[in-house]
C-alpha atoms as a PDB file:
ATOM      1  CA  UNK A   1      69.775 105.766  83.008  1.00  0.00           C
ATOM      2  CA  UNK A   2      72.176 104.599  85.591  1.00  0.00           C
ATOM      3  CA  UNK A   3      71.982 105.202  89.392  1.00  0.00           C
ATOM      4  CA  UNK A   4      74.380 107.877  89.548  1.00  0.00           C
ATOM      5  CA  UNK A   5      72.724 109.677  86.562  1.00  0.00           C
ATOM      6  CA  UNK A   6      69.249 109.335  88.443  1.00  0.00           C
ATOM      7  CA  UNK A   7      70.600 110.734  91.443  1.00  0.00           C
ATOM      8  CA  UNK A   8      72.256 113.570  89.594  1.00  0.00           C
ATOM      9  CA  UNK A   9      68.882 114.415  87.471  1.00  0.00           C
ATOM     10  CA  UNK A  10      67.180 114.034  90.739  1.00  0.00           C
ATOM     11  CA  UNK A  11      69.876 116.552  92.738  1.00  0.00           C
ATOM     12  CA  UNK A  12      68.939 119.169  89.886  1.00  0.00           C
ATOM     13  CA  UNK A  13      65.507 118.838  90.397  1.00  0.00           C
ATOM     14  CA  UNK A  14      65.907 119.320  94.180  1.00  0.00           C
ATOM     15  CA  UNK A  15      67.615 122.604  93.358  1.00  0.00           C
ATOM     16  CA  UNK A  16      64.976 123.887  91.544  1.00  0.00           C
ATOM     17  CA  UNK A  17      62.378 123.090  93.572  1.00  0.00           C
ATOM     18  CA  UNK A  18      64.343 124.898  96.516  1.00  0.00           C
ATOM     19  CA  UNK A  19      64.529 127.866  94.709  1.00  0.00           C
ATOM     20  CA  UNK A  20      60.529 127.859  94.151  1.00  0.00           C
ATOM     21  CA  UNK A  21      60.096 126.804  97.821  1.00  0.00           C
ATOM     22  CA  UNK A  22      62.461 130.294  98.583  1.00  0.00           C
ATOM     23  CA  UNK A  23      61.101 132.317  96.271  1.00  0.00           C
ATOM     24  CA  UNK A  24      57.788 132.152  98.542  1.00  0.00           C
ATOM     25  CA  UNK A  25      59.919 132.970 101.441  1.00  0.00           C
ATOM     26  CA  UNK A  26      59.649 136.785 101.844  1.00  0.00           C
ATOM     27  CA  UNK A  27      55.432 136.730 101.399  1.00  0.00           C
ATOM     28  CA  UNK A  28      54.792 133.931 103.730  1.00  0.00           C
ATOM     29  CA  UNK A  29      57.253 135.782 106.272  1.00  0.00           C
ATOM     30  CA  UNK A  30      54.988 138.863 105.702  1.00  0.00           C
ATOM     31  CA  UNK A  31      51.884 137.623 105.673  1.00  0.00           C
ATOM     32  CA  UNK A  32      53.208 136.105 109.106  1.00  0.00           C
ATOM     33  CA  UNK A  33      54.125 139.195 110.210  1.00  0.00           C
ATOM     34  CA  UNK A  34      50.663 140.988 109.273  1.00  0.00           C
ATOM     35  CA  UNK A  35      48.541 138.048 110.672  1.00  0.00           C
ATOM     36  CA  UNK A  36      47.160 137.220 106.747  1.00  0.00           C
ATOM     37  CA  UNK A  37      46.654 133.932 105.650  1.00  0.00           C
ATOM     38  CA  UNK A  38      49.000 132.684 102.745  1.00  0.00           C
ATOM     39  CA  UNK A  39      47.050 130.374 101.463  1.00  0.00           C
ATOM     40  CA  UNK A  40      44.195 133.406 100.894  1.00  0.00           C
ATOM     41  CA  UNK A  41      46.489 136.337 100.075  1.00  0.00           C
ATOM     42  CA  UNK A  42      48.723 134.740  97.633  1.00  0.00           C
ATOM     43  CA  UNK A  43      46.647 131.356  96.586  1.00  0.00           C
ATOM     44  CA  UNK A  44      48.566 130.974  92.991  1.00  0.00           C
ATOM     45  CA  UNK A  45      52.169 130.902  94.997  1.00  0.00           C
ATOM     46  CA  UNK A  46      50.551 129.185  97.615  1.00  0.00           C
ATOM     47  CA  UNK A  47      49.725 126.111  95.245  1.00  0.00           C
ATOM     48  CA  UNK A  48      53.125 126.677  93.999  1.00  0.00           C
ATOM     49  CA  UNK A  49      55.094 126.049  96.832  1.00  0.00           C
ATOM     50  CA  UNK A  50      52.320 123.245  97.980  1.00  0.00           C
ATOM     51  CA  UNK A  51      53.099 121.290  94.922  1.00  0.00           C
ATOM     52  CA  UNK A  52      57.229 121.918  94.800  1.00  0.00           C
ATOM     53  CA  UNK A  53      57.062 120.868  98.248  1.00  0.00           C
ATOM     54  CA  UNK A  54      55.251 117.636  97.703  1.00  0.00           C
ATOM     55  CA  UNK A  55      57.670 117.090  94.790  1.00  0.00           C
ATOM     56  CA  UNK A  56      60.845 117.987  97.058  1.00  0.00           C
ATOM     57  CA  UNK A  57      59.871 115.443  99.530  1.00  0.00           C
ATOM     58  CA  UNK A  58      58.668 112.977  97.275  1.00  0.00           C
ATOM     59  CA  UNK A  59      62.383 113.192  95.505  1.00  0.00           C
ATOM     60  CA  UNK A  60      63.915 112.525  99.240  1.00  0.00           C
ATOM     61  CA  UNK A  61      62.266 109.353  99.498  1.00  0.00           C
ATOM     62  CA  UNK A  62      63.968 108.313  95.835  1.00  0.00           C
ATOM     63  CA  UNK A  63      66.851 109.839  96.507  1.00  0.00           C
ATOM     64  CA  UNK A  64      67.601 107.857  99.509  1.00  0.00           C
ATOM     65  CA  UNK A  65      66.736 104.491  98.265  1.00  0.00           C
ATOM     66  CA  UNK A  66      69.063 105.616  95.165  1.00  0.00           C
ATOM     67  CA  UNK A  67      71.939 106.307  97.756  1.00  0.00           C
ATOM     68  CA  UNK A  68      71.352 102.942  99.124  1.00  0.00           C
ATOM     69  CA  UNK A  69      71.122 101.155  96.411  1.00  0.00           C
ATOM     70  CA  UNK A  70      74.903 102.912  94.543  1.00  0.00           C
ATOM     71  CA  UNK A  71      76.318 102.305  98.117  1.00  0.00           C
ATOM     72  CA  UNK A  72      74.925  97.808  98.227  1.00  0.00           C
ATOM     73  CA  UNK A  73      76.555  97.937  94.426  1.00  0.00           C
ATOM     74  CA  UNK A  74      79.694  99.668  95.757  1.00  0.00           C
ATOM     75  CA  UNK A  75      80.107  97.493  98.223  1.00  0.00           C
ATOM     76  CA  UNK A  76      79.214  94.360  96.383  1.00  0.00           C
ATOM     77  CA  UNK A  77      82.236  95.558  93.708  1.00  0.00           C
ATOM     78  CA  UNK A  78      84.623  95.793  96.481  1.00  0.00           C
ATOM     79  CA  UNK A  79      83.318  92.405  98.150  1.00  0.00           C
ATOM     80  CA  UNK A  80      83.924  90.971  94.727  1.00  0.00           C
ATOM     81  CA  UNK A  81      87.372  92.342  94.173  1.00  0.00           C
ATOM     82  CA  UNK A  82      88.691  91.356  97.426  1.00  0.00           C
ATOM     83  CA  UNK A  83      87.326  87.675  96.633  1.00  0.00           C
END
């Protein structure tokens, strides 16, 4: 798999994992709101969003080393063409 196609899998992924991380949204806000805990009121969405979160920020990481590795290559192409 090239760079670019890692970065795109890795872009879809992110999207997904978003839309678990939002789907939580309107029961943390509540529980907020009703001084519950989360974590004890809604444990199985709780481990959800734990997890997609860990994943999310795990992808960043890649993701950015990715990005920085497609932009060295671009620029050694160009370097190499203007040689």
């Amino acid at each position: 798999m090239t760079t670019k196609e890692q970065i795109s899998a890795l872009e879809s992924q992110q999207l997904e994992l978003n839309a678990i991380m939002r789907r939580t949204d309107a029961h943390a806000l509540k529980c907020n709101k009703e001084g519950l805990s989360y974590k004890d009121t809604y444990p199985d969405e709780y481990a959800e969003y734990v997890e997609a979160n860990a994943q999310y920020n795990d992808n960043e990481a890649i993701l950015a080393q990715l990005q920085a590795e497609l932009e060295a290559a671009t620029d050694d192409i160009i370097e190499d063409q203007i040689i």
